[in-house]
PDB file of N, CA and C in Angstrom:
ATOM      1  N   UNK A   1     200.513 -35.343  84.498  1.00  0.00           N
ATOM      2  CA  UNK A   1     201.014 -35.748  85.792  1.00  0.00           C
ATOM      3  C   UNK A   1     202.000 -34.690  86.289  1.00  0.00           C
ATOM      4  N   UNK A   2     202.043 -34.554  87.400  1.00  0.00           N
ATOM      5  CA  UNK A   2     203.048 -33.183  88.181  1.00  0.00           C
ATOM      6  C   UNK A   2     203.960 -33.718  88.495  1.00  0.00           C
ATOM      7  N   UNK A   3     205.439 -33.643  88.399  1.00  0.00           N
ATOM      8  CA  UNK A   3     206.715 -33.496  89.058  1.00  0.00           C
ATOM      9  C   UNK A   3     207.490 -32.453  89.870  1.00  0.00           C
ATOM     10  N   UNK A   4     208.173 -33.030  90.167  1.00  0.00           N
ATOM     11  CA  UNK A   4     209.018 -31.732  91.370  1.00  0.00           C
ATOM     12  C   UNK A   4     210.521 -32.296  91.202  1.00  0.00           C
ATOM     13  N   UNK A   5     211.058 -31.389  90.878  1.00  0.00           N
ATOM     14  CA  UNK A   5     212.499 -31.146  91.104  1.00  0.00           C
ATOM     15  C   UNK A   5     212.576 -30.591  92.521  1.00  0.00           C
ATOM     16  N   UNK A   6     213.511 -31.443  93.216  1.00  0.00           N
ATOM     17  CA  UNK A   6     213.479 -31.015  94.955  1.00  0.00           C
ATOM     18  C   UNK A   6     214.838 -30.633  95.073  1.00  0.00           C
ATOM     19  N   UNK A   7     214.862 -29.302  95.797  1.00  0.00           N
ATOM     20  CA  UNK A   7     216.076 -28.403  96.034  1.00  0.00           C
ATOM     21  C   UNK A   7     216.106 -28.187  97.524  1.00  0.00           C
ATOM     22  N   UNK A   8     217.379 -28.229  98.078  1.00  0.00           N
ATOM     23  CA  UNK A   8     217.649 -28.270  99.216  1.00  0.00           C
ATOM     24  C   UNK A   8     217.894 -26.566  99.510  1.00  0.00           C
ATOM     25  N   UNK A   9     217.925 -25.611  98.518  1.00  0.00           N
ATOM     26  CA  UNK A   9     218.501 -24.580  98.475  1.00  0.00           C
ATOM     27  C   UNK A   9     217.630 -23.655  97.802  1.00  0.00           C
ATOM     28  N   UNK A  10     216.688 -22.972  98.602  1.00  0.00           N
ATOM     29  CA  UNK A  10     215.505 -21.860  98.147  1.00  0.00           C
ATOM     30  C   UNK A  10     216.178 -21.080  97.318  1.00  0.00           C
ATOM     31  N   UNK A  11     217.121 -20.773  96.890  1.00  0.00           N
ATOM     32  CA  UNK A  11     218.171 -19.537  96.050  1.00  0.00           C
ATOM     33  C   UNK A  11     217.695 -20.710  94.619  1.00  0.00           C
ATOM     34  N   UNK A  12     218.776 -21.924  94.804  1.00  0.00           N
ATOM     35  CA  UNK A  12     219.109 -22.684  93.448  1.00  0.00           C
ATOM     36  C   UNK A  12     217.657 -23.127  93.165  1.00  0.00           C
ATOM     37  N   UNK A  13     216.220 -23.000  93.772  1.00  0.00           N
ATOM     38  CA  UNK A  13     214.782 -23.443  93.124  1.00  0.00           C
ATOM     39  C   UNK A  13     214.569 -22.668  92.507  1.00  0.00           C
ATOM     40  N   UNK A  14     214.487 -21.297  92.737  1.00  0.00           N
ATOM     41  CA  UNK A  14     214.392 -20.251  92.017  1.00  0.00           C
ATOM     42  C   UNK A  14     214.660 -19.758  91.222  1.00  0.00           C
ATOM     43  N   UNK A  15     216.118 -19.988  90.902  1.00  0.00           N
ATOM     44  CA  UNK A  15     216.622 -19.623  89.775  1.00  0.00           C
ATOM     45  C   UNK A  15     216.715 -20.513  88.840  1.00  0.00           C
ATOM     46  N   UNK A  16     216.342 -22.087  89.079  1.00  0.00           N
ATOM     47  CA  UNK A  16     215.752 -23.059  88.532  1.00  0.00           C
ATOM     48  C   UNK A  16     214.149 -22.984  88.206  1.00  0.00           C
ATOM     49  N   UNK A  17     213.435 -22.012  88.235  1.00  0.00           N
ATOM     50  CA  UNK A  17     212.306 -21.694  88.248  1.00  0.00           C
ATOM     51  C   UNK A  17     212.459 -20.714  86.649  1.00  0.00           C
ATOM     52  N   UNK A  18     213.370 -19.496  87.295  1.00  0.00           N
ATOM     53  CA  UNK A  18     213.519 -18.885  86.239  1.00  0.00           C
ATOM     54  C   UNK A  18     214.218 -19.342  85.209  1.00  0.00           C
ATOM     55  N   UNK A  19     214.923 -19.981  84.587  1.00  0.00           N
ATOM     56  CA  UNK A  19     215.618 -20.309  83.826  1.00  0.00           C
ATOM     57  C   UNK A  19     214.539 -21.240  83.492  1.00  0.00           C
ATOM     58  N   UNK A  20     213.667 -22.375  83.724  1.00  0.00           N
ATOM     59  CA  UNK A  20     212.945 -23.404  83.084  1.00  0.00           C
ATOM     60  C   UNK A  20     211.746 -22.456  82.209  1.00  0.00           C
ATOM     61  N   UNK A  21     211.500 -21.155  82.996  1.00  0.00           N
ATOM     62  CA  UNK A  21     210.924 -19.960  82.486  1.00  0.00           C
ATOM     63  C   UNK A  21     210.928 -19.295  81.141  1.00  0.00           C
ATOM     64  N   UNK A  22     212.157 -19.026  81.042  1.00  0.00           N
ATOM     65  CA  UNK A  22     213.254 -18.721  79.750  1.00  0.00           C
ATOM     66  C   UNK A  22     213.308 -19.889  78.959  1.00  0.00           C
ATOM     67  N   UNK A  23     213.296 -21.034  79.218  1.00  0.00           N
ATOM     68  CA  UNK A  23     213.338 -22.339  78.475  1.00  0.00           C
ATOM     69  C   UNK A  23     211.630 -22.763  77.821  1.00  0.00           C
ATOM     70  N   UNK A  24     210.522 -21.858  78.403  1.00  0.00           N
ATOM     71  CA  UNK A  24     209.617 -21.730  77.810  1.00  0.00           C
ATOM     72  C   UNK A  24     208.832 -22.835  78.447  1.00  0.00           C
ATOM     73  N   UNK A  25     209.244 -23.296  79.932  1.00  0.00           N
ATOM     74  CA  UNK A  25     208.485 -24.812  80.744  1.00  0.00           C
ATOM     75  C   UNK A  25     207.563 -23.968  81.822  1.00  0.00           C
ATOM     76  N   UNK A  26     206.734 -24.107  81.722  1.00  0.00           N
ATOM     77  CA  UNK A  26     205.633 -23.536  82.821  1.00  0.00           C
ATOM     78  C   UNK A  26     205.998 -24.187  83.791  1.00  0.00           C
ATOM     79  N   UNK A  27     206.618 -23.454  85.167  1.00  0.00           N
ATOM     80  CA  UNK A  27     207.308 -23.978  86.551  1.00  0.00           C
ATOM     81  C   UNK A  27     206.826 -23.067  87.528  1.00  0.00           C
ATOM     82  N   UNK A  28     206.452 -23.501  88.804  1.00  0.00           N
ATOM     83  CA  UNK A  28     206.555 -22.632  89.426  1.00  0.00           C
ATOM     84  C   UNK A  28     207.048 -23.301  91.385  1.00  0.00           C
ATOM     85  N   UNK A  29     207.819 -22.524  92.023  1.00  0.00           N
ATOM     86  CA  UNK A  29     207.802 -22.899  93.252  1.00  0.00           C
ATOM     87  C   UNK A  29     207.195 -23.232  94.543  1.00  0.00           C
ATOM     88  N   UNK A  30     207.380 -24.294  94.847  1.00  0.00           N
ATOM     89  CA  UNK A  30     206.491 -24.887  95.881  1.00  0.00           C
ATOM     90  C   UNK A  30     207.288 -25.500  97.088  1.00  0.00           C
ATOM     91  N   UNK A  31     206.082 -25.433  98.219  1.00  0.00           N
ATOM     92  CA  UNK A  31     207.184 -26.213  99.354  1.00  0.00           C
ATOM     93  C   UNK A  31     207.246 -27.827  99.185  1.00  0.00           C
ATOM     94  N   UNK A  32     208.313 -28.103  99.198  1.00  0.00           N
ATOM     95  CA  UNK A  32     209.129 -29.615  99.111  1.00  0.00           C
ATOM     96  C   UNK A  32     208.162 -30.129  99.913  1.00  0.00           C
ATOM     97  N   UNK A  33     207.117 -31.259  99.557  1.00  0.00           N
ATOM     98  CA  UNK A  33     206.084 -32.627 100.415  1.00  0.00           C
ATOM     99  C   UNK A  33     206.917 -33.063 101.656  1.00  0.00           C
ATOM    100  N   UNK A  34     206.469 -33.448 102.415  1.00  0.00           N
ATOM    101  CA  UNK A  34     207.207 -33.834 103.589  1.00  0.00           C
ATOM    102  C   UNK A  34     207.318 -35.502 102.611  1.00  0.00           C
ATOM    103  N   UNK A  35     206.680 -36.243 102.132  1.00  0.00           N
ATOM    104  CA  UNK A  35     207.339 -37.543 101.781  1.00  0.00           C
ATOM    105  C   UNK A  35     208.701 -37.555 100.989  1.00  0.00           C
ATOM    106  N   UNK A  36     208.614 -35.794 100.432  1.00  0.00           N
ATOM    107  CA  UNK A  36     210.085 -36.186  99.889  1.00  0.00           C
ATOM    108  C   UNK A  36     211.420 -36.265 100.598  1.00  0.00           C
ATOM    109  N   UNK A  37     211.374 -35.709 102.029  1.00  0.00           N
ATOM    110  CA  UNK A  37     212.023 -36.262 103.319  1.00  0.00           C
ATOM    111  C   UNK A  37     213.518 -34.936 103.269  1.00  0.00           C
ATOM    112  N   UNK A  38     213.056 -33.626 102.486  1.00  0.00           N
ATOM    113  CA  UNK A  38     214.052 -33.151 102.890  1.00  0.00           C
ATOM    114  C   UNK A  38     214.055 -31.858 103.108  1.00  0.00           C
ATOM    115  N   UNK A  39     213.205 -31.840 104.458  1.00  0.00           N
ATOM    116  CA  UNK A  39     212.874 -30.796 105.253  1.00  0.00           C
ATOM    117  C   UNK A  39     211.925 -29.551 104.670  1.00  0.00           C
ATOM    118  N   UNK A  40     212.638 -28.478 104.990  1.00  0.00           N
ATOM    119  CA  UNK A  40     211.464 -27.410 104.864  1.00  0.00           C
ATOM    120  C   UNK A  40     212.301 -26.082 102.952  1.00  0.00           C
ATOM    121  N   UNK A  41     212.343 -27.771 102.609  1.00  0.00           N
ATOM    122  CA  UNK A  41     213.429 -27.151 101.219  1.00  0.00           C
ATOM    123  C   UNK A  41     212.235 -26.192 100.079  1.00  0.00           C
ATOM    124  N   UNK A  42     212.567 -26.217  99.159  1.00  0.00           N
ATOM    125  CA  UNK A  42     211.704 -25.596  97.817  1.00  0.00           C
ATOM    126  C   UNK A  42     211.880 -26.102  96.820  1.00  0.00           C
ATOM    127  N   UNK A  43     210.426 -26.813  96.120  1.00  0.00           N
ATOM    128  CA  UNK A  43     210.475 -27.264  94.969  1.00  0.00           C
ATOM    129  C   UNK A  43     210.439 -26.760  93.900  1.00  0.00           C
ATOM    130  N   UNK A  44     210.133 -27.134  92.781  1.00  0.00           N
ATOM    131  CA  UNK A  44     210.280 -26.554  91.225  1.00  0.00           C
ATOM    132  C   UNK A  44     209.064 -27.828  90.875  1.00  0.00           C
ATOM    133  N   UNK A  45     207.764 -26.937  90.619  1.00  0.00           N
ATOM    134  CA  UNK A  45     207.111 -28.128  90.062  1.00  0.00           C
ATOM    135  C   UNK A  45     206.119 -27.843  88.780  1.00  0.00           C
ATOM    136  N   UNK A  46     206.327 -29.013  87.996  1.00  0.00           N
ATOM    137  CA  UNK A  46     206.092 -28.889  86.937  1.00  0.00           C
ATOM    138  C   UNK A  46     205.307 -30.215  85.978  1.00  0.00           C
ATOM    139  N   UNK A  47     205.102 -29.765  84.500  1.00  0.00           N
ATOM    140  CA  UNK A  47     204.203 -31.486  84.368  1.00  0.00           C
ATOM    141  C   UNK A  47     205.101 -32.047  84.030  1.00  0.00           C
ATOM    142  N   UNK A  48     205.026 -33.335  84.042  1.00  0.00           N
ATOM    143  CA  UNK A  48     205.732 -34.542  83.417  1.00  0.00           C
ATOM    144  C   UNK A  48     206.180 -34.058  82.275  1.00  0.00           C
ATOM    145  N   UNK A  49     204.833 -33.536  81.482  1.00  0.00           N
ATOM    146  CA  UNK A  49     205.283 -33.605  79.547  1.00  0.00           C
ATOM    147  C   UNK A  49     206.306 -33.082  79.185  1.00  0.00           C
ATOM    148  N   UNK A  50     206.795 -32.166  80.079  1.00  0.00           N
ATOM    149  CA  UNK A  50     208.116 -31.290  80.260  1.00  0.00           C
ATOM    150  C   UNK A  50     209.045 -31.572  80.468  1.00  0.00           C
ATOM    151  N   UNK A  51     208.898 -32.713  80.967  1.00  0.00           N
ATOM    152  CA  UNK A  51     210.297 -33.060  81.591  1.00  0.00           C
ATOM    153  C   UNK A  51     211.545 -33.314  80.249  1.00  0.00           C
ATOM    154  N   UNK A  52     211.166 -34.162  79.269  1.00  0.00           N
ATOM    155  CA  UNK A  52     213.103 -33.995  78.233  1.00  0.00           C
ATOM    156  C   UNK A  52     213.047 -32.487  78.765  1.00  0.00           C
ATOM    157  N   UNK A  53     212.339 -31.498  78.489  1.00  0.00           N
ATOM    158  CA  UNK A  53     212.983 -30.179  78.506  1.00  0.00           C
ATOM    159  C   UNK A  53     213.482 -29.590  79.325  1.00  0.00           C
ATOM    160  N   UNK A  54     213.194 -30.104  81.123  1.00  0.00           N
ATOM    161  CA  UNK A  54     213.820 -29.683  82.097  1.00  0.00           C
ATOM    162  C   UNK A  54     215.179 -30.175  82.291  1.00  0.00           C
ATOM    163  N   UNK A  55     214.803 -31.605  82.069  1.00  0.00           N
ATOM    164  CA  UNK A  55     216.545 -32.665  82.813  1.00  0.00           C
ATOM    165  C   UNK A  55     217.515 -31.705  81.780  1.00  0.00           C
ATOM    166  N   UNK A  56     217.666 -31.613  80.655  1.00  0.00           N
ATOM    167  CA  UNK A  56     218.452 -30.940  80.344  1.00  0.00           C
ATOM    168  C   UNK A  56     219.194 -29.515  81.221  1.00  0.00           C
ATOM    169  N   UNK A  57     217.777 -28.724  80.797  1.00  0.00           N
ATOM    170  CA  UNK A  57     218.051 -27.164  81.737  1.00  0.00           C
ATOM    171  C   UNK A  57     218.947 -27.016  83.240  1.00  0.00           C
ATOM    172  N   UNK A  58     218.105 -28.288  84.090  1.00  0.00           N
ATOM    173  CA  UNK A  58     218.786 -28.030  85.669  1.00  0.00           C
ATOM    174  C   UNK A  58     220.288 -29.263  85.602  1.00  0.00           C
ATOM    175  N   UNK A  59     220.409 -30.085  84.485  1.00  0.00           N
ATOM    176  CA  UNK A  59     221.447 -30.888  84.772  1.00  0.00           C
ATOM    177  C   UNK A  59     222.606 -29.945  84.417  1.00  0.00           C
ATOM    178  N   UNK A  60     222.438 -28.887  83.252  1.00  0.00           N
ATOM    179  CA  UNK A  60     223.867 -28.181  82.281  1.00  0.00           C
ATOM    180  C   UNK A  60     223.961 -26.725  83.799  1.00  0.00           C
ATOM    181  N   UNK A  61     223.254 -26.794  84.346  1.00  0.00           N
ATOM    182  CA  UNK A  61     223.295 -25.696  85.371  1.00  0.00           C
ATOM    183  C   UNK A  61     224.242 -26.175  86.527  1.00  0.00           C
ATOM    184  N   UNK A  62     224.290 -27.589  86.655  1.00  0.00           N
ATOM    185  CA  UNK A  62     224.476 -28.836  88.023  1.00  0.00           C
ATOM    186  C   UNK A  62     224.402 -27.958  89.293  1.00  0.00           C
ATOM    187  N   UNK A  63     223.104 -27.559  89.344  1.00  0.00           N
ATOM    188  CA  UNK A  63     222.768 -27.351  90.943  1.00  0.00           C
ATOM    189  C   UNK A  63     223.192 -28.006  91.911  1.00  0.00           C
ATOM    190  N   UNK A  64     224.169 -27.842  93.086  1.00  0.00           N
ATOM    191  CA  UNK A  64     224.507 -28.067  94.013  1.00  0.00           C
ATOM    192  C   UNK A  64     223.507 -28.752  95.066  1.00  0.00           C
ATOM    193  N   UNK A  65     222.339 -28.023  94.877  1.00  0.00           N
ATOM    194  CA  UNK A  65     221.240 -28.476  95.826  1.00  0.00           C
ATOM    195  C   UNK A  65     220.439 -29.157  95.463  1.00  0.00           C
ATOM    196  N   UNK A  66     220.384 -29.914  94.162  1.00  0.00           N
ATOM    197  CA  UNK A  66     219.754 -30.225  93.742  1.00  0.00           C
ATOM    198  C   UNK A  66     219.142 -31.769  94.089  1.00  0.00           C
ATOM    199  N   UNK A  67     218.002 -32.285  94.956  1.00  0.00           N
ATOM    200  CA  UNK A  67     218.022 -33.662  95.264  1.00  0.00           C
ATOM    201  C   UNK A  67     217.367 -34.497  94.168  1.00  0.00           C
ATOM    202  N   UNK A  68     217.239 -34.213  93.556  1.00  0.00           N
ATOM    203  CA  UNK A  68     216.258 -35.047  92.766  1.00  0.00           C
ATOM    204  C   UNK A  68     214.546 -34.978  92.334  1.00  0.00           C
ATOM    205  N   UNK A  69     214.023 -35.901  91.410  1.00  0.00           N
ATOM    206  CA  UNK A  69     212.780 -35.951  91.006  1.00  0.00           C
ATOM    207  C   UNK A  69     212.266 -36.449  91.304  1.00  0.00           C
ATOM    208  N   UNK A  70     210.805 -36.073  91.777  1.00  0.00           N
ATOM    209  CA  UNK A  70     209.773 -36.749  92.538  1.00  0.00           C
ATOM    210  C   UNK A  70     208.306 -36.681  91.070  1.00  0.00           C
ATOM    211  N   UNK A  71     207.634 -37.195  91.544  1.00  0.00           N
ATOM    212  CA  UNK A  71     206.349 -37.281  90.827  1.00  0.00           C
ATOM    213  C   UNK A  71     205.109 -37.475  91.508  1.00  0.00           C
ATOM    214  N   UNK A  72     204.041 -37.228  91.161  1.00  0.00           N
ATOM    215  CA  UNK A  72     202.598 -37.269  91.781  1.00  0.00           C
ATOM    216  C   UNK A  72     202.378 -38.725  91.585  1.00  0.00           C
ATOM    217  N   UNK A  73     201.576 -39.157  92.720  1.00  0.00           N
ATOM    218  CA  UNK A  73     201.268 -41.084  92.918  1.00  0.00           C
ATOM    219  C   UNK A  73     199.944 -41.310  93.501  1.00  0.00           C
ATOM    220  N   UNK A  74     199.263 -41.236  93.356  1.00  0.00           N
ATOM    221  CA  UNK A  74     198.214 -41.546  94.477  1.00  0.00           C
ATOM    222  C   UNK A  74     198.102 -40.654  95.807  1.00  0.00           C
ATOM    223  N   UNK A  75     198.439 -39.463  95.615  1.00  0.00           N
ATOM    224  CA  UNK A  75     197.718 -38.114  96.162  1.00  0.00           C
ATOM    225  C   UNK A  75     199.377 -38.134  97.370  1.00  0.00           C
ATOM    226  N   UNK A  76     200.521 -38.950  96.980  1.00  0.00           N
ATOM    227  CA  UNK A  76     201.955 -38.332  97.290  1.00  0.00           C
ATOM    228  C   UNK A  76     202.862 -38.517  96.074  1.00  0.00           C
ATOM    229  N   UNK A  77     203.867 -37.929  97.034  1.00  0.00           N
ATOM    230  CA  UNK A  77     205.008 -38.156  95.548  1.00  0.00           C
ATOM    231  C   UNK A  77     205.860 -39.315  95.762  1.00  0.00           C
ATOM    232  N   UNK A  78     206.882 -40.048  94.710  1.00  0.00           N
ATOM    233  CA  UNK A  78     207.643 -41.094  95.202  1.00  0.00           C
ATOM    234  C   UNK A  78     208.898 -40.581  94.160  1.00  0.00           C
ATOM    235  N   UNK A  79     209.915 -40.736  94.901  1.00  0.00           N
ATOM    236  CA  UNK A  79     211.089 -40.368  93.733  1.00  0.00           C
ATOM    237  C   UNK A  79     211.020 -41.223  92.430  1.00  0.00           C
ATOM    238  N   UNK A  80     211.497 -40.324  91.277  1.00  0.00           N
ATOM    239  CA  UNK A  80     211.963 -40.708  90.464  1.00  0.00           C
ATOM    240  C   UNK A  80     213.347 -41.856  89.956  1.00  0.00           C
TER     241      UNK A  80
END
């Protein structure tokens, strides 16, 4: 299943991209779904199975921009 870490801040996705990179999580950047309702931001998306290994990575970083987790549902996402 696919998740998205949704960033309000194209800089902090990216470098949340790279660092999940270095952490050895296959990530890559995408534009934020319009259901996730926060504009024309940049995601970080990645599988589920990954996830213990991300919440760690982007929480010890505490991205500023960071809105939250979304997940794949029936062809949208719904927050986490």
């Amino acid at each position: 299943m696919t998740m998205l870490a949704v960033f309000r801040s194209r800089a902090q996705a990216l470098d949340a991209v790279s660092r999940l990179g270095n952490a050895g999580v296959p990530a890559q950047a995408v534009s934020t779904p319009k259901e996730a309702g926060y504009g024309c931001g940049l995601s970080v998306r990645f599988d589920a199975r990954f996830y213990p290994r991300v919440a760690p990575v982007l929480k010890k970083r505490a991205y500023s921009a960071f809105a939250g987790y979304f997940r794949a549902c029936g062809g949208t996402f719904v927050r986490v």
